[in-house]
C-alpha atoms as a PDB file:
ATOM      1  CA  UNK A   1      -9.211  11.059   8.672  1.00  0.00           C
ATOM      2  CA  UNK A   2      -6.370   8.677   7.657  1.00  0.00           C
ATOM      3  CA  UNK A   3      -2.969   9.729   6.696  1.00  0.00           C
ATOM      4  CA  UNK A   4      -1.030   7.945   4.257  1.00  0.00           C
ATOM      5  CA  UNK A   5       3.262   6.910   4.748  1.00  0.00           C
ATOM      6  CA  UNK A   6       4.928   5.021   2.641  1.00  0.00           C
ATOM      7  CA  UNK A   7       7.416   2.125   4.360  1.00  0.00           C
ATOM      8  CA  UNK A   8      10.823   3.032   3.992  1.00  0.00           C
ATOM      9  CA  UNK A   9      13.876  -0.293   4.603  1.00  0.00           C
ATOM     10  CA  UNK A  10      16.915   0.528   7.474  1.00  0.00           C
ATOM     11  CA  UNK A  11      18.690   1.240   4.297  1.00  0.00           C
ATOM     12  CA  UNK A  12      16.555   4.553   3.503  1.00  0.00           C
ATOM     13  CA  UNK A  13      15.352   2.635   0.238  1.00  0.00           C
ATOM     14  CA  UNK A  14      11.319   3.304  -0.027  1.00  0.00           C
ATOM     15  CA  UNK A  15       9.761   0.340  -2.630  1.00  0.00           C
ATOM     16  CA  UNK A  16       6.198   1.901  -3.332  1.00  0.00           C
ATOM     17  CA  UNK A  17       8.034   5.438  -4.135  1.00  0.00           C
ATOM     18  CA  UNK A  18       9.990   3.896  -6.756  1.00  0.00           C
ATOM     19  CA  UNK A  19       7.569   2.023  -7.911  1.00  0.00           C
ATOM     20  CA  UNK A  20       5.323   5.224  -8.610  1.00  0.00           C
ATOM     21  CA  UNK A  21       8.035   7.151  -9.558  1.00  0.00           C
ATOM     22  CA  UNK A  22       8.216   4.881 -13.254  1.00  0.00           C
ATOM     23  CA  UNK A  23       4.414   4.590 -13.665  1.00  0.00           C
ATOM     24  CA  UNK A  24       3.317   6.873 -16.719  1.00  0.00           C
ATOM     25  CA  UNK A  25       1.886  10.547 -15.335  1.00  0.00           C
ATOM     26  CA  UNK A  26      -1.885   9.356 -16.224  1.00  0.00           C
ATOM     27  CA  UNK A  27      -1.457   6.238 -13.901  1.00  0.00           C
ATOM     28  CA  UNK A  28       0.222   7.994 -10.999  1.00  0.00           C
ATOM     29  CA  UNK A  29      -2.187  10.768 -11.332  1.00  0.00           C
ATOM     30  CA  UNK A  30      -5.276   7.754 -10.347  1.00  0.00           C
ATOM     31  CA  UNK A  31      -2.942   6.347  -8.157  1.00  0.00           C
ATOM     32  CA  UNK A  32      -2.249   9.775  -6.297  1.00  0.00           C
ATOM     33  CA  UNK A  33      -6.170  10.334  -6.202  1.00  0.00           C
ATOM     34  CA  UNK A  34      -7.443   6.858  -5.111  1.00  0.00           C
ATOM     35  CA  UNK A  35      -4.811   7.242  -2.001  1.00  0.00           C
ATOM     36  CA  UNK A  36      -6.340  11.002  -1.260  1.00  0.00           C
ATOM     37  CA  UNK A  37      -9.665   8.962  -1.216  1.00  0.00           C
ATOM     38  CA  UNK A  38      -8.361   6.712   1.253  1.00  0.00           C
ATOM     39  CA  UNK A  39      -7.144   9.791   3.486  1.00  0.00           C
ATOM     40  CA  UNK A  40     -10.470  11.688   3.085  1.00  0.00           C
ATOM     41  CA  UNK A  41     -13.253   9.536   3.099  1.00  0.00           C
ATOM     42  CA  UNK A  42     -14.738   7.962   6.182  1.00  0.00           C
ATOM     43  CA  UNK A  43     -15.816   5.175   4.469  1.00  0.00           C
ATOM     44  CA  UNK A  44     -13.647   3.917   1.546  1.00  0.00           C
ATOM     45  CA  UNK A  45     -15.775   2.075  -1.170  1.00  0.00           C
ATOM     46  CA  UNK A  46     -13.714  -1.572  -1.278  1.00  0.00           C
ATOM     47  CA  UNK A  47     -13.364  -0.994  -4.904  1.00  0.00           C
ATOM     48  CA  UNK A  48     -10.565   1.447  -3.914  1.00  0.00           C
ATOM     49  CA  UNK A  49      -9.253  -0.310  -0.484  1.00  0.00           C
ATOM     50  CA  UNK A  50      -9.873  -3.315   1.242  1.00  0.00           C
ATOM     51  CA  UNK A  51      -8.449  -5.577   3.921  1.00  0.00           C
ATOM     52  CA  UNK A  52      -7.115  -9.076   2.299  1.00  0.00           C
ATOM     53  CA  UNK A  53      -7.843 -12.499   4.349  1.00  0.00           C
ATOM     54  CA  UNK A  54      -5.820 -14.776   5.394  1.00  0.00           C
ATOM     55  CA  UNK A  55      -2.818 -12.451   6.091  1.00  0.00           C
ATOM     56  CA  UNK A  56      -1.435 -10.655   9.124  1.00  0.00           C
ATOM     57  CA  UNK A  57      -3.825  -7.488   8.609  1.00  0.00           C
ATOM     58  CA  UNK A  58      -2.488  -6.589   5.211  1.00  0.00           C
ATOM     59  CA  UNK A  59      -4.827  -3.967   3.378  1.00  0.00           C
ATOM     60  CA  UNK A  60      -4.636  -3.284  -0.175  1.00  0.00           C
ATOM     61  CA  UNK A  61      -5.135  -0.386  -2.532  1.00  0.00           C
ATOM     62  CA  UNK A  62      -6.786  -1.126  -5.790  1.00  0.00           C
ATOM     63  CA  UNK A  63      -5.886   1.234  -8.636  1.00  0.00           C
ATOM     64  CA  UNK A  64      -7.420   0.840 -12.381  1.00  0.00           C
ATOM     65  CA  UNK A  65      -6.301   3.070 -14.736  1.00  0.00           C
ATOM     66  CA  UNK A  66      -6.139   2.955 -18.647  1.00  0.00           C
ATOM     67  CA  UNK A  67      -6.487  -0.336 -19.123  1.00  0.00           C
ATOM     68  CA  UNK A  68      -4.267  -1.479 -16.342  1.00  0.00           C
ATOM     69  CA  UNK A  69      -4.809  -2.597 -12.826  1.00  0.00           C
ATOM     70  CA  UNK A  70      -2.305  -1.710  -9.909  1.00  0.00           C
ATOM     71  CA  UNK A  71      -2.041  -2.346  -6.610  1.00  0.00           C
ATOM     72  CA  UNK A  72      -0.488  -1.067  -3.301  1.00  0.00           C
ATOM     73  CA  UNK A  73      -0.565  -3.243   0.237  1.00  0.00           C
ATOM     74  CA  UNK A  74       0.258  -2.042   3.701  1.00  0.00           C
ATOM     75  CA  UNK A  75      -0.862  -1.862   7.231  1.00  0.00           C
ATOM     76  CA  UNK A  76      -2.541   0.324   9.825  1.00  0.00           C
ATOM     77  CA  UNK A  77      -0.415   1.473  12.606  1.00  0.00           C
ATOM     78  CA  UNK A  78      -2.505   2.529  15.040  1.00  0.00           C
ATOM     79  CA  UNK A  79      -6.493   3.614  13.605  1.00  0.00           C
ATOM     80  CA  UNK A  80      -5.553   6.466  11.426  1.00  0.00           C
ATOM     81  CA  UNK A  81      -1.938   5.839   9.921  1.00  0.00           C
ATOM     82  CA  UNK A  82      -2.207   3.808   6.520  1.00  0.00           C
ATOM     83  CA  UNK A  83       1.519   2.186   6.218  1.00  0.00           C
ATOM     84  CA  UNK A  84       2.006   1.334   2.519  1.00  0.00           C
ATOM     85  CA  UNK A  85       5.106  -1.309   2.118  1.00  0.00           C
ATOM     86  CA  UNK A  86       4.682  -3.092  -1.633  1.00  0.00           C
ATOM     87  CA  UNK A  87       3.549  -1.862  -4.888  1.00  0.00           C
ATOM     88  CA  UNK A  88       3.161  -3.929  -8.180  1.00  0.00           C
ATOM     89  CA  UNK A  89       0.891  -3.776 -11.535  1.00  0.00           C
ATOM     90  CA  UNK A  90      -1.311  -6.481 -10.751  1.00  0.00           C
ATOM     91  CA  UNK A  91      -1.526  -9.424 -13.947  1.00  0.00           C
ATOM     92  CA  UNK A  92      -3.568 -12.075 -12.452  1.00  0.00           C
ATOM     93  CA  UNK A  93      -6.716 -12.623 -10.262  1.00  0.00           C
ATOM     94  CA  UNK A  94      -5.539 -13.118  -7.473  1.00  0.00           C
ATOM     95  CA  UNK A  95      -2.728 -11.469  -5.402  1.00  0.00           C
ATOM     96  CA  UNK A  96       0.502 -12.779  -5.640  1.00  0.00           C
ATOM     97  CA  UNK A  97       1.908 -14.527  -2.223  1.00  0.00           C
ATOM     98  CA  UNK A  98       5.539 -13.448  -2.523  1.00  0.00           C
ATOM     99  CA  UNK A  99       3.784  -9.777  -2.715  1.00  0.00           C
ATOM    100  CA  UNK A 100       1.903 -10.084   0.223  1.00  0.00           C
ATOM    101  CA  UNK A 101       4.351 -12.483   2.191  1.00  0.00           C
ATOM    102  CA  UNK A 102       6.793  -9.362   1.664  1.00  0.00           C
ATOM    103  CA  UNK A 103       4.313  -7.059   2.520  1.00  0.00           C
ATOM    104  CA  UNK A 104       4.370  -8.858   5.731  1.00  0.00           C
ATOM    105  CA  UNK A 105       7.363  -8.804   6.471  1.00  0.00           C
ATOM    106  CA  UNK A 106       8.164  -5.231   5.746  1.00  0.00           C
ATOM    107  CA  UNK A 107       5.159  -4.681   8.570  1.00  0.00           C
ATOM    108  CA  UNK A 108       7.441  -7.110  11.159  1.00  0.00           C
ATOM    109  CA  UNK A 109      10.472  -5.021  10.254  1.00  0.00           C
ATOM    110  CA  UNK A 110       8.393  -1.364  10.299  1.00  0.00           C
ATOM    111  CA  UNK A 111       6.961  -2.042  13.662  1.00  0.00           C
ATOM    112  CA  UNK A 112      10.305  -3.719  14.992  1.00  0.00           C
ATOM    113  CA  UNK A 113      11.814  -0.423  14.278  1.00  0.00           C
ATOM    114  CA  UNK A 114       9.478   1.700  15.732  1.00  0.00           C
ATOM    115  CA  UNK A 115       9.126   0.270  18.453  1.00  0.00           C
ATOM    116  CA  UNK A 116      13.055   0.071  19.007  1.00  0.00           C
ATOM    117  CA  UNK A 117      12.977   3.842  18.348  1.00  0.00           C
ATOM    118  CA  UNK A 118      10.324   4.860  21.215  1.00  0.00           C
END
């Protein structure tokens, strides 16, 4: 089983929980349920969650609900701990760079941290 932690800055400030935070109730509810997916099932369908290329081992959530498509990127730290570091309602096929060149480097920063904390 996988369990899911959201990335939070030096600074305390936690992007993908304010992001959720101001999506309507119906949308976090799909969100909230696709990510308990992810946690639960052995095998995630990629419809729901799926590893991008051409990054440094950046996964992404995919959320549709009502209409509207969202999405959530992150990182595995270690084989069972999904790291989730950018959220964004997603407008266009294909994933923004500036999202996932953040998401990057909110992974460098995560693991910089940790590490520095062991």
């Amino acid at each position: 089983m996988r369990e899911i932690f959201f990335y939070r800055s030096s600074t305390g400030h936690c992007p993908v929980e304010k992001f959720l935070d101001l999506l309507p109730f119906k949308h976090a509810k799909k969100v909230s349920w696709v990510l308990s997916l992810i946690e639960d099932l052995p095998m995630v369908p990629k419809q729901y969650f799926k590893k991008l290329v051409n990054t440094d081992a950046i996964w992404e959530v995919r959320v549709k609900s009502g209409g509207e498509a969202y999405r959530l990127l992150g990182f595995f730290d270690g084989s069972n701990l999904v790291v989730l570091d950018y959220a964004f309602q997603k407008k266009t096929q294909k994933t923004p760079q500036n999202a996932i060149k953040t998401a990057e480097g909110r992974k460098r920063d995560y693991f910089k941290r940790r590490i520095g904390n062991e």
